[in-house]
PDB file of N, CA and C in Angstrom:
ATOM      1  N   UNK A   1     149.409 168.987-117.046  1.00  0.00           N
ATOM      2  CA  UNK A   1     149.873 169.003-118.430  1.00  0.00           C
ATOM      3  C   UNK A   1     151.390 168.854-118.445  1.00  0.00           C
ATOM      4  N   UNK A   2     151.832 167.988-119.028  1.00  0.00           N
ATOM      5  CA  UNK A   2     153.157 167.640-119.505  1.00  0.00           C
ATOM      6  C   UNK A   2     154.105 168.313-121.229  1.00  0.00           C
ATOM      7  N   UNK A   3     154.922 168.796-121.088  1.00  0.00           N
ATOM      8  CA  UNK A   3     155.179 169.245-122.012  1.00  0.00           C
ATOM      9  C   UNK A   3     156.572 168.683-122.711  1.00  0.00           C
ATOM     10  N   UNK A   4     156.724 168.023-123.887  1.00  0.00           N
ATOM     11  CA  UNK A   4     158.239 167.860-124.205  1.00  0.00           C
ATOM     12  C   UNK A   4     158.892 168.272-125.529  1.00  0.00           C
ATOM     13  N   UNK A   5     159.408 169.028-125.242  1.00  0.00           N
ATOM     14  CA  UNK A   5     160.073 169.709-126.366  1.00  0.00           C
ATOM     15  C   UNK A   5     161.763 168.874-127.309  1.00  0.00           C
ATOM     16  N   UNK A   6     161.348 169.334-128.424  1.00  0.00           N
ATOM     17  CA  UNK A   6     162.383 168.062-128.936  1.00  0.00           C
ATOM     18  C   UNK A   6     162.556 169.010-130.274  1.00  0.00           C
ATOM     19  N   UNK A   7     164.052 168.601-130.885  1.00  0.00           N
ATOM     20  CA  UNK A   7     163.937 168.654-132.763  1.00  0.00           C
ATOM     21  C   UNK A   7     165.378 169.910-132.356  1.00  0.00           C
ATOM     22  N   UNK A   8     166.231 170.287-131.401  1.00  0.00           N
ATOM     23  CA  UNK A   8     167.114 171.627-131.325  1.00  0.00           C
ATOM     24  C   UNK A   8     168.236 170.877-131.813  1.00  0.00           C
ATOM     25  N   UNK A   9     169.678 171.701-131.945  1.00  0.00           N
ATOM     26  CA  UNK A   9     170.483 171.322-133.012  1.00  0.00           C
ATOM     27  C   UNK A   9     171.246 172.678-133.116  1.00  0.00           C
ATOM     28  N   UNK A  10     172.303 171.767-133.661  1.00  0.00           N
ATOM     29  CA  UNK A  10     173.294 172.691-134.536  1.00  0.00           C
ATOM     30  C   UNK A  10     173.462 173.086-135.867  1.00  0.00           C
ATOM     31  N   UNK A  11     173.210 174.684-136.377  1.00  0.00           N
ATOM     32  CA  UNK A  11     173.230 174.406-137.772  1.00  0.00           C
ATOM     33  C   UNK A  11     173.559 175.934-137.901  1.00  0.00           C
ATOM     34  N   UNK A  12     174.321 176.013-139.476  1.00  0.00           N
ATOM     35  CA  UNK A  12     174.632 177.167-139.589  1.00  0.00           C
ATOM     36  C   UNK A  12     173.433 177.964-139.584  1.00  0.00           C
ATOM     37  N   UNK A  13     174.732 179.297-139.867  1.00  0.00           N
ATOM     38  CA  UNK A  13     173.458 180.677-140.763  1.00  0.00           C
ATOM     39  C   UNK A  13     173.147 180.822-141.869  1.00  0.00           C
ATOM     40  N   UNK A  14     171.535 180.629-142.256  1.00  0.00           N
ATOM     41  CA  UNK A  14     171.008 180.496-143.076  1.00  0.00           C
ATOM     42  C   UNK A  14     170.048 178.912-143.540  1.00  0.00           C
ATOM     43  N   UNK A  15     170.519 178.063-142.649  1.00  0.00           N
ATOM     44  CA  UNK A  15     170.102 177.148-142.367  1.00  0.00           C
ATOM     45  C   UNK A  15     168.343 177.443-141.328  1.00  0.00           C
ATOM     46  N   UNK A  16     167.777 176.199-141.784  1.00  0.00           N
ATOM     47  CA  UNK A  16     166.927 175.724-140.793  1.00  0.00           C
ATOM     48  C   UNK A  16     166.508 174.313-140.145  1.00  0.00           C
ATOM     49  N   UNK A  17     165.782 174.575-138.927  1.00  0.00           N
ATOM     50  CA  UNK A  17     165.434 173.464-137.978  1.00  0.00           C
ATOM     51  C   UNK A  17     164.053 173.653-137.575  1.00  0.00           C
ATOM     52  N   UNK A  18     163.252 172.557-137.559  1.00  0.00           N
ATOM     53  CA  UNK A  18     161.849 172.577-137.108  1.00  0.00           C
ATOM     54  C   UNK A  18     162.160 172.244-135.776  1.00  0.00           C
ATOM     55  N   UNK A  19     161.439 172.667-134.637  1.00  0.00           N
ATOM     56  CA  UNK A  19     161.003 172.497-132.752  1.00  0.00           C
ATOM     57  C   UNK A  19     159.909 171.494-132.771  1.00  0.00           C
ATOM     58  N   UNK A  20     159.813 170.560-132.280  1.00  0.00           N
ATOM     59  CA  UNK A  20     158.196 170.217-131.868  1.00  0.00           C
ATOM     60  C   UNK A  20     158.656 169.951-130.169  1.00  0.00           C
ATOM     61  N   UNK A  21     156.800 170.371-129.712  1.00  0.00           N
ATOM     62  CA  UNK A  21     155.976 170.132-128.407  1.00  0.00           C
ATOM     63  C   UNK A  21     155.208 169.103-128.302  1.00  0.00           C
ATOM     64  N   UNK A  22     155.720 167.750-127.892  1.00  0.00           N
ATOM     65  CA  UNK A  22     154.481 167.261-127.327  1.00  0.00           C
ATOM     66  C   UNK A  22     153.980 167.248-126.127  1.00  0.00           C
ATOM     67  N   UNK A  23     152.367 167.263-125.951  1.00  0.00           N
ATOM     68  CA  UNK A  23     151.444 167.438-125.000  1.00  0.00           C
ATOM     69  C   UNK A  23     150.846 166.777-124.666  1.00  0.00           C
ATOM     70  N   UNK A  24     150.764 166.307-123.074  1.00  0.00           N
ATOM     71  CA  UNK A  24     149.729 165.549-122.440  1.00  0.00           C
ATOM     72  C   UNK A  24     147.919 166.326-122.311  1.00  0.00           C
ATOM     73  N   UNK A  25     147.407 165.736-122.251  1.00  0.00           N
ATOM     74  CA  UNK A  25     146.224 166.145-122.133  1.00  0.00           C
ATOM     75  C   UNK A  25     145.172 166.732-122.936  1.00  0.00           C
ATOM     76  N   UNK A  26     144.123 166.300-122.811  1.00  0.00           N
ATOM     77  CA  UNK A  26     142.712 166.526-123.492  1.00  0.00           C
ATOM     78  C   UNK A  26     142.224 167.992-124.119  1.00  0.00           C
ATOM     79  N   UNK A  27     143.220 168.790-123.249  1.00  0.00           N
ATOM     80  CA  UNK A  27     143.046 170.259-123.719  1.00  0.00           C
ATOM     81  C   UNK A  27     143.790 170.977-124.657  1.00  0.00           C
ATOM     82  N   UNK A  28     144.699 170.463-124.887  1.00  0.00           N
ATOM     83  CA  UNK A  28     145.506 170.694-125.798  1.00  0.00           C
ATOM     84  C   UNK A  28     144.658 171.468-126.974  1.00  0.00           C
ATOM     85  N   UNK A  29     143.949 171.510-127.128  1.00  0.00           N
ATOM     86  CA  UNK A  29     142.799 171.298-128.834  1.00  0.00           C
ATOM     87  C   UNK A  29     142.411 172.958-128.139  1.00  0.00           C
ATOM     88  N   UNK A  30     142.445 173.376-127.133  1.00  0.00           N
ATOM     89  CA  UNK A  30     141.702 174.598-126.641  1.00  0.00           C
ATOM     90  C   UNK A  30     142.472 175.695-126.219  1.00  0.00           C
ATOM     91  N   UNK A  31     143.922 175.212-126.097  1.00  0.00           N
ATOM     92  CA  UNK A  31     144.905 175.774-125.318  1.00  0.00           C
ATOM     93  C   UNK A  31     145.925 176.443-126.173  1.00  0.00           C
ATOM     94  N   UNK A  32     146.005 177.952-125.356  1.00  0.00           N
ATOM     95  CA  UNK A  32     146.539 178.480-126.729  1.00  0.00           C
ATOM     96  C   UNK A  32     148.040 178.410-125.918  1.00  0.00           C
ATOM     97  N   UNK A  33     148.941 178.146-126.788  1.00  0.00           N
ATOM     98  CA  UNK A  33     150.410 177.798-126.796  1.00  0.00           C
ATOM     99  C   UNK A  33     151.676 178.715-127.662  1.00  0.00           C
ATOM    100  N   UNK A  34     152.391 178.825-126.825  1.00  0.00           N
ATOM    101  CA  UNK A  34     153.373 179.303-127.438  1.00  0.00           C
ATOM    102  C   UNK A  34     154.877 179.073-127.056  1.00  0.00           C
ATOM    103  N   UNK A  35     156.048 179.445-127.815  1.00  0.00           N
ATOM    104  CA  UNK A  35     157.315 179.055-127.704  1.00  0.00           C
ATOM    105  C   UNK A  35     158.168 180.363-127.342  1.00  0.00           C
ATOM    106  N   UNK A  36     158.789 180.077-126.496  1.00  0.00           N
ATOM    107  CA  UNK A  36     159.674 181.228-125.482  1.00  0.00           C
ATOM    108  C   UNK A  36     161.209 180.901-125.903  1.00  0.00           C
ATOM    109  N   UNK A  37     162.047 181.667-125.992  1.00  0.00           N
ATOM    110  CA  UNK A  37     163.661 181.361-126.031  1.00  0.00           C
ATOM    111  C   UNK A  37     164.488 182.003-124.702  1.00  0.00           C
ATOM    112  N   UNK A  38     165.464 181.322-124.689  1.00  0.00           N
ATOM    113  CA  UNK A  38     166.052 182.144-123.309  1.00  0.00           C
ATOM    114  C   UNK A  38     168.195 182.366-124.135  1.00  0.00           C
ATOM    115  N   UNK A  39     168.394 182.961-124.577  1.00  0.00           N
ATOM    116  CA  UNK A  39     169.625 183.539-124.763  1.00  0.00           C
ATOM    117  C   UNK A  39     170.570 183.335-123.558  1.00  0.00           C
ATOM    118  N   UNK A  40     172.285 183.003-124.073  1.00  0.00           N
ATOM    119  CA  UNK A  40     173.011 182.834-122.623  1.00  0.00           C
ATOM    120  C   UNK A  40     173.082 184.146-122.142  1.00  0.00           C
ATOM    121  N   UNK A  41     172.841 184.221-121.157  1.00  0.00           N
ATOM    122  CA  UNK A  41     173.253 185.752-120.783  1.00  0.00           C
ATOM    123  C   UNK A  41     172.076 186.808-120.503  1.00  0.00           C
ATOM    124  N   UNK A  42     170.949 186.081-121.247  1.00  0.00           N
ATOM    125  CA  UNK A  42     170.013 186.668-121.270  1.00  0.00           C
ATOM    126  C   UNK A  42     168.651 186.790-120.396  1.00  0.00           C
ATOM    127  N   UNK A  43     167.610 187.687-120.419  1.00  0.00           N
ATOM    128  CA  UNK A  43     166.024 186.756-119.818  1.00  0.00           C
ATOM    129  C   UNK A  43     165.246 186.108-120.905  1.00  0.00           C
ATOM    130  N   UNK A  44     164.173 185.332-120.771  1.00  0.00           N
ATOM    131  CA  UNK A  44     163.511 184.584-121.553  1.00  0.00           C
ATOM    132  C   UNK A  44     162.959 185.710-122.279  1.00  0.00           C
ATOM    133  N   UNK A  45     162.378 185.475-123.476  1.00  0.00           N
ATOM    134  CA  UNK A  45     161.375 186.284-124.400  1.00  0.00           C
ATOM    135  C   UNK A  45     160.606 185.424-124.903  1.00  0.00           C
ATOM    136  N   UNK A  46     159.533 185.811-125.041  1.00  0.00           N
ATOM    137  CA  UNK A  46     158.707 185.137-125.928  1.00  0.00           C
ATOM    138  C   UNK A  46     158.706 185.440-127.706  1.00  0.00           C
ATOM    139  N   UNK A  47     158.607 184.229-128.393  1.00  0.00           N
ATOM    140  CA  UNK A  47     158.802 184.090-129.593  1.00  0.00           C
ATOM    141  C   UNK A  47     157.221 183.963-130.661  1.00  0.00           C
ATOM    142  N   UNK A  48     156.848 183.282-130.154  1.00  0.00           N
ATOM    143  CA  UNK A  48     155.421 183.238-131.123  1.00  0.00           C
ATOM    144  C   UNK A  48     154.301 182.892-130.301  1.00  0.00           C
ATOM    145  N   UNK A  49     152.965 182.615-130.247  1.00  0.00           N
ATOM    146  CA  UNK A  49     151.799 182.494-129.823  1.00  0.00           C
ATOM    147  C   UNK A  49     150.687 181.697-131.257  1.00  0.00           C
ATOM    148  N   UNK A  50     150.326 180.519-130.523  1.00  0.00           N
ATOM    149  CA  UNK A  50     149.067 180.141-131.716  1.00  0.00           C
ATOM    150  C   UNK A  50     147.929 179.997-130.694  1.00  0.00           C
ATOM    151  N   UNK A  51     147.106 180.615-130.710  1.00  0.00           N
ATOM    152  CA  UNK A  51     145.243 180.226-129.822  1.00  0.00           C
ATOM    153  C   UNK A  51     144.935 178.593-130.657  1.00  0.00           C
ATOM    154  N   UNK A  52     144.403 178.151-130.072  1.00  0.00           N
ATOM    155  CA  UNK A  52     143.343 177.034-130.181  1.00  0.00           C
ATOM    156  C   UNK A  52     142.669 177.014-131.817  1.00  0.00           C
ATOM    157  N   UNK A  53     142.557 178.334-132.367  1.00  0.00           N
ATOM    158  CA  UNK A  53     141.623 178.268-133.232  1.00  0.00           C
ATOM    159  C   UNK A  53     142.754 178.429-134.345  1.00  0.00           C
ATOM    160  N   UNK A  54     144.178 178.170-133.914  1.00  0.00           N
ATOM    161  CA  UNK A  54     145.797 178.792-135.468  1.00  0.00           C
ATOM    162  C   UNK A  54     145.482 180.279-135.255  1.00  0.00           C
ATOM    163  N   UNK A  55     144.796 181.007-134.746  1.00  0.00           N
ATOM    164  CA  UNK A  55     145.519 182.473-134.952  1.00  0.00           C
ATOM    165  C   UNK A  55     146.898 182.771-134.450  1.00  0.00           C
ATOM    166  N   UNK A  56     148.062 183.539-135.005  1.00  0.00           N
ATOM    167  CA  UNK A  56     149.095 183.427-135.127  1.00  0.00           C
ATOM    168  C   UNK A  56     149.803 184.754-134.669  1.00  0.00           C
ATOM    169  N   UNK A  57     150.633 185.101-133.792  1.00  0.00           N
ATOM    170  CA  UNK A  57     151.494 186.554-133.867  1.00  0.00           C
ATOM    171  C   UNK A  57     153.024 185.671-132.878  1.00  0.00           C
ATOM    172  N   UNK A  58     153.802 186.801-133.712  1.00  0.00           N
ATOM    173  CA  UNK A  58     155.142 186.550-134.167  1.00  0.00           C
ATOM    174  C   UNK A  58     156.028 187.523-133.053  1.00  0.00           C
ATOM    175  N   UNK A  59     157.041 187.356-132.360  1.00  0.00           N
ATOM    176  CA  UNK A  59     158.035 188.477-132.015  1.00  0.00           C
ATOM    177  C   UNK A  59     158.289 189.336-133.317  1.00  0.00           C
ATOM    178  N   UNK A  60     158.540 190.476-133.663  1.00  0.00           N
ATOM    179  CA  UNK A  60     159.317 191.238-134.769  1.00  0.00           C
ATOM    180  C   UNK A  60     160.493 190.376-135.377  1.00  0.00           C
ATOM    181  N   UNK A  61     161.527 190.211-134.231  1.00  0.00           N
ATOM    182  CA  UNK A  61     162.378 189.420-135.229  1.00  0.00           C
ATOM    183  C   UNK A  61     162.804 188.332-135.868  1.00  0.00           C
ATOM    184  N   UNK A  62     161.683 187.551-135.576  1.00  0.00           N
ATOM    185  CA  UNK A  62     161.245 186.377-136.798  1.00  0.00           C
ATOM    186  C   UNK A  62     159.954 186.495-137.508  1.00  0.00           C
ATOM    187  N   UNK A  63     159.125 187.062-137.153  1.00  0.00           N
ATOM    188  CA  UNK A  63     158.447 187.571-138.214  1.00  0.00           C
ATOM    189  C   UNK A  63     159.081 187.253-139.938  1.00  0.00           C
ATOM    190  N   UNK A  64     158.407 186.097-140.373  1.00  0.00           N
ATOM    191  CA  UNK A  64     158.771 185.704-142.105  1.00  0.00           C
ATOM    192  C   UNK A  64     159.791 185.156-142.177  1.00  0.00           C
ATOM    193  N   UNK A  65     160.510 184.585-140.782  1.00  0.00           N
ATOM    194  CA  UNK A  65     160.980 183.450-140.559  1.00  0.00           C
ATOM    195  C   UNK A  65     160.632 182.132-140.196  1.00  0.00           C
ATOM    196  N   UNK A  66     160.372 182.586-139.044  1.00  0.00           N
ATOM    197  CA  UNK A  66     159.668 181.576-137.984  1.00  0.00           C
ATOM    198  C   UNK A  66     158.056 181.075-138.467  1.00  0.00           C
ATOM    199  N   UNK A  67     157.567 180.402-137.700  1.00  0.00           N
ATOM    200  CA  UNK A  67     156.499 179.489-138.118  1.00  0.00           C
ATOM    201  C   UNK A  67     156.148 178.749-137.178  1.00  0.00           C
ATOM    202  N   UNK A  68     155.371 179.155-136.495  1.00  0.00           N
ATOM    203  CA  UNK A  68     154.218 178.205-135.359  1.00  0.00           C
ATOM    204  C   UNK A  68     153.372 177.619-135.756  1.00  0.00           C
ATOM    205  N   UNK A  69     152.776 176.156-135.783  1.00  0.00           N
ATOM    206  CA  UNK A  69     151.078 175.383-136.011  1.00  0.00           C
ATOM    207  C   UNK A  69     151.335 174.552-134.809  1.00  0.00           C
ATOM    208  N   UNK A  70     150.286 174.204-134.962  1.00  0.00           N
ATOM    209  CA  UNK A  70     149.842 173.196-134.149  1.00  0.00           C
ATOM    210  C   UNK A  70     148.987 171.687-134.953  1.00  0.00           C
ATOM    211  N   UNK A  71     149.353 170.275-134.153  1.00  0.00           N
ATOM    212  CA  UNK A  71     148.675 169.264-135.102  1.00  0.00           C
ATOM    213  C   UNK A  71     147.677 168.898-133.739  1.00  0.00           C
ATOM    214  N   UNK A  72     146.487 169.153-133.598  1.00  0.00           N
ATOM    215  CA  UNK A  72     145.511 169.081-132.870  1.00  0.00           C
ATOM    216  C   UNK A  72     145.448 167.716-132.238  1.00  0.00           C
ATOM    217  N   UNK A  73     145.401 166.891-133.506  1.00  0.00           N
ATOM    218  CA  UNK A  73     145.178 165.492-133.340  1.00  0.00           C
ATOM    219  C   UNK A  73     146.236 164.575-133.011  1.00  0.00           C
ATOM    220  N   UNK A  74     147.706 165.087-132.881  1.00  0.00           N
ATOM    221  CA  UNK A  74     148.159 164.335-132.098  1.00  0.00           C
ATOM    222  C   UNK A  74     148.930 165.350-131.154  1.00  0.00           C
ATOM    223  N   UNK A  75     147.984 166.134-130.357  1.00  0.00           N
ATOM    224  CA  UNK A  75     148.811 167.162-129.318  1.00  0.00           C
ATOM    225  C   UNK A  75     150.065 167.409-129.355  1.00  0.00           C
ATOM    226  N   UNK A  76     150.101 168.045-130.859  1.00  0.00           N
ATOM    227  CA  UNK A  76     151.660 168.974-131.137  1.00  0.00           C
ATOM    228  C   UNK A  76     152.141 170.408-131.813  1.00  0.00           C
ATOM    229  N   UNK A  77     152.706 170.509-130.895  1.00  0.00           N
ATOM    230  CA  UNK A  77     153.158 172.221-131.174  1.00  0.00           C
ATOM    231  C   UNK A  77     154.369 171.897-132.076  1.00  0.00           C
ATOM    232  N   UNK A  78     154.381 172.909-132.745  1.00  0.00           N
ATOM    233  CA  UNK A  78     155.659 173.430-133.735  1.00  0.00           C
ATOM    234  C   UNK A  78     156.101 174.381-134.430  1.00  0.00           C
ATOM    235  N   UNK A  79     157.559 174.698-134.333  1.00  0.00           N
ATOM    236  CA  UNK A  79     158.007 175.613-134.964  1.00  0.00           C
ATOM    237  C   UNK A  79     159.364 175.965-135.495  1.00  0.00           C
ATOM    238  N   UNK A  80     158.880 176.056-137.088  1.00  0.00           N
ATOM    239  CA  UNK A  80     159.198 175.613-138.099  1.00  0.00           C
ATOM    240  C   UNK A  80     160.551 176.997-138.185  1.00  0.00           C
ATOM    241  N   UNK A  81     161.993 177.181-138.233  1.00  0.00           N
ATOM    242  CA  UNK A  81     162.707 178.028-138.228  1.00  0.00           C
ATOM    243  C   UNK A  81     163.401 178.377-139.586  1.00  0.00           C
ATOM    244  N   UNK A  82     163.427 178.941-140.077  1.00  0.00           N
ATOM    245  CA  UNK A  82     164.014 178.997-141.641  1.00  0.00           C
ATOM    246  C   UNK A  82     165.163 180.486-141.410  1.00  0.00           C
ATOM    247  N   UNK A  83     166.091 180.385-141.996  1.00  0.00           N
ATOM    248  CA  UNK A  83     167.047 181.448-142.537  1.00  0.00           C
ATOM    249  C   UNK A  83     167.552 181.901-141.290  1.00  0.00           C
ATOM    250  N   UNK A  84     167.632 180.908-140.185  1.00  0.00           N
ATOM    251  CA  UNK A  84     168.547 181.122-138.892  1.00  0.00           C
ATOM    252  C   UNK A  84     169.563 182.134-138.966  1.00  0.00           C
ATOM    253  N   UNK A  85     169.853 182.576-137.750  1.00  0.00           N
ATOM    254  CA  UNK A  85     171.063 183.869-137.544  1.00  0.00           C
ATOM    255  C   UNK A  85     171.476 183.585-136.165  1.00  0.00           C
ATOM    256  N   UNK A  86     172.731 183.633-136.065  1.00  0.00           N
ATOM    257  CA  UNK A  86     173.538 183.534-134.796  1.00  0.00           C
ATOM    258  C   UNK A  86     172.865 184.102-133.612  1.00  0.00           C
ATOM    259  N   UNK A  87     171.948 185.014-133.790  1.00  0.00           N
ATOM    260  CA  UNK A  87     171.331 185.896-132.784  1.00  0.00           C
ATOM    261  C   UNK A  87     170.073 184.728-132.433  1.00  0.00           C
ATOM    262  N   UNK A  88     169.908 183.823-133.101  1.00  0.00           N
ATOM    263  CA  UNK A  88     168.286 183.327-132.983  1.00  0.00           C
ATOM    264  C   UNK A  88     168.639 181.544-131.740  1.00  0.00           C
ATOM    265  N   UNK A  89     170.417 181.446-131.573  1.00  0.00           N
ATOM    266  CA  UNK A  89     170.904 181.106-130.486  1.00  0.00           C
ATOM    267  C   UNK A  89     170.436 181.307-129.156  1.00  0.00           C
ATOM    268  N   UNK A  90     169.866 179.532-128.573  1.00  0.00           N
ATOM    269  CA  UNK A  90     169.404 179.991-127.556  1.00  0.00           C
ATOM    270  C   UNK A  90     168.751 178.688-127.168  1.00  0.00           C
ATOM    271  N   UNK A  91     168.072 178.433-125.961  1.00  0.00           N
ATOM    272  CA  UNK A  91     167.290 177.419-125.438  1.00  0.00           C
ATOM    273  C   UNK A  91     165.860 177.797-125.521  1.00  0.00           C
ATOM    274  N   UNK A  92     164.985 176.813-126.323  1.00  0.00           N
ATOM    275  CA  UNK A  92     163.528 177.189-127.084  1.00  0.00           C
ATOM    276  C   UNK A  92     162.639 176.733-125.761  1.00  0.00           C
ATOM    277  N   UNK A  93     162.110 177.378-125.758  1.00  0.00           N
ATOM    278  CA  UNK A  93     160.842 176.281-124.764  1.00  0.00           C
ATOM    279  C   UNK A  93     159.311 176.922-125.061  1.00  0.00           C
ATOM    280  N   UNK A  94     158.968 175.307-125.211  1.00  0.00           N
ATOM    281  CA  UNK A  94     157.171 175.802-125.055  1.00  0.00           C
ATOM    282  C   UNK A  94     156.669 175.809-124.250  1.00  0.00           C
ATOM    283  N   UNK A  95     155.248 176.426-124.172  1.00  0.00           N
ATOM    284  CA  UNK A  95     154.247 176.739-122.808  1.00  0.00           C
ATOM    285  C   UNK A  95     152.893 176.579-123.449  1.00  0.00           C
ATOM    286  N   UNK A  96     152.462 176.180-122.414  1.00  0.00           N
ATOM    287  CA  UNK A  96     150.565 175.811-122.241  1.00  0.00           C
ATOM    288  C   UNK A  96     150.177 177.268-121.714  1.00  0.00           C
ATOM    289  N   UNK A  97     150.008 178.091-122.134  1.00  0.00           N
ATOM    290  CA  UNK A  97     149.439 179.460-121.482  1.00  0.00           C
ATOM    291  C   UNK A  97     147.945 178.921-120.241  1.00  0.00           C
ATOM    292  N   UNK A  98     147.347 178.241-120.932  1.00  0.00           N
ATOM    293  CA  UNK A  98     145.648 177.808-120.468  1.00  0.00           C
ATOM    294  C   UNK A  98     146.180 177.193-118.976  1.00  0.00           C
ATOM    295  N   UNK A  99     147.502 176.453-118.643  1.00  0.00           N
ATOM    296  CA  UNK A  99     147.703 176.078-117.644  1.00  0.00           C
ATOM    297  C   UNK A  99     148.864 176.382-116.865  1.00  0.00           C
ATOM    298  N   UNK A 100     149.692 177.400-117.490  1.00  0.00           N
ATOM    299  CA  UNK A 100     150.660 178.075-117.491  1.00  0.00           C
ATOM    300  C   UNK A 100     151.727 176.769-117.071  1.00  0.00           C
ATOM    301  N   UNK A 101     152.143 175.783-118.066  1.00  0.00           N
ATOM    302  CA  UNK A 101     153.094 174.869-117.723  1.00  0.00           C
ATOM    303  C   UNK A 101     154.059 175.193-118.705  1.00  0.00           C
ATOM    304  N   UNK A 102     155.501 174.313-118.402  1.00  0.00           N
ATOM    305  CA  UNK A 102     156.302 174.687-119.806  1.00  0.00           C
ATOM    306  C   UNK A 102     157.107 173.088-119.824  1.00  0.00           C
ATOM    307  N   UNK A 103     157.521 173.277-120.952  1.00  0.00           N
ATOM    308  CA  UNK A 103     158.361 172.056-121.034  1.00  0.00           C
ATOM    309  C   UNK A 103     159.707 172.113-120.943  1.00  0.00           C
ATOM    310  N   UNK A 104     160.682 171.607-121.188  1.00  0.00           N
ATOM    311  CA  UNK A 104     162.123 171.254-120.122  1.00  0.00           C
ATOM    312  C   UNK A 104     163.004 172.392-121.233  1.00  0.00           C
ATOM    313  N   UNK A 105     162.752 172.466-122.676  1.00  0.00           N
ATOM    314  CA  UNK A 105     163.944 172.946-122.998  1.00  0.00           C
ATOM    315  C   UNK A 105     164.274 172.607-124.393  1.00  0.00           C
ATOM    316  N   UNK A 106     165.276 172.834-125.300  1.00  0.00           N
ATOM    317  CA  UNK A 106     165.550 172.246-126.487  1.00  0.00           C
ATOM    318  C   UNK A 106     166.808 173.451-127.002  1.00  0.00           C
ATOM    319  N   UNK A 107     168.074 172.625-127.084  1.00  0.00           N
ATOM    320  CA  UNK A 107     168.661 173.828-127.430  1.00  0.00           C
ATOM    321  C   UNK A 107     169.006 174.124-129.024  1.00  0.00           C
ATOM    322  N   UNK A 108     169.088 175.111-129.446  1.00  0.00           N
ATOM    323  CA  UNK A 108     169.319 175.622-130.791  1.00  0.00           C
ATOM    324  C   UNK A 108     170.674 176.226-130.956  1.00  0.00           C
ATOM    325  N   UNK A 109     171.245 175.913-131.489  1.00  0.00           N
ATOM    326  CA  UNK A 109     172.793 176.713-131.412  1.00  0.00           C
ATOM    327  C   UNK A 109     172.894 177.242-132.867  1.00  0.00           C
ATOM    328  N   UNK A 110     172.926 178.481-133.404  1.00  0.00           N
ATOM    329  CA  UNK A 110     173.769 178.689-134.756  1.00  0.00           C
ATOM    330  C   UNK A 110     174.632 179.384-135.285  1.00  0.00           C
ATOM    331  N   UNK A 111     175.403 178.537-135.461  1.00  0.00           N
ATOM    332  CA  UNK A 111     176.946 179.413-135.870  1.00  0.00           C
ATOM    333  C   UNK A 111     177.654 178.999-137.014  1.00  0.00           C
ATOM    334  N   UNK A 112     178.697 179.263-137.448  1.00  0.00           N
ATOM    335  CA  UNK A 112     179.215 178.844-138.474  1.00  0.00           C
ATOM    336  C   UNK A 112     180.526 178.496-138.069  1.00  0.00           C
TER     337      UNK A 112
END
């Protein structure tokens, strides 16, 4: 499984930016996926989780920000960022949990 992450950017606070994942492979449709951030300075965390079927859970601090789906039919992950904060700075990456792969990266910067 191949993963490529795309859509990061510069934008203030209060601003937003959508992430997308695209995915190689047939499984995609079964594979539950999610998007990780890594902070400078920091370790990675994980940010959101969608299963195969759209069930959905959130880190706390985007919770009614953030926004994970998935478009089945053309093997793509996404996530949708609204009302950004300097803290939400960082390099996004998605993962295939089902095959434990990740993709290269996407950076998000927000500042003013």
């Amino acid at each position: 499984v191949q993963l490529q992450a795309f859509g990061g950017g510069f934008v203030q606070p209060g601003g937003s930016l959508r992430l997308s994942c695209a995915a190689s492979g047939s499984l995609f449709r079964i594979s539950t996926m999610a998007w990780y951030r890594q902070a400078p300075g920091k370790q990675r965390e994980w940010v959101a989780t969608i299963t195969g079927g759209g069930n959905t859970i959130y880190l706390d601090s985007v919770k009614g920000r953030f926004t994970i789906s998935r478009d089945n039919a053309k093997n793509t992950l996404n996530l949708q960022m609204n009302s950004l904060k300097p803290e939400d700075t960082a390099v996004y990456y998605c993962k295939d949990t089902y095959f434990d792969s990740w993709g290269q990266g996407t950076v998000v910067t927000v500042s003013s």
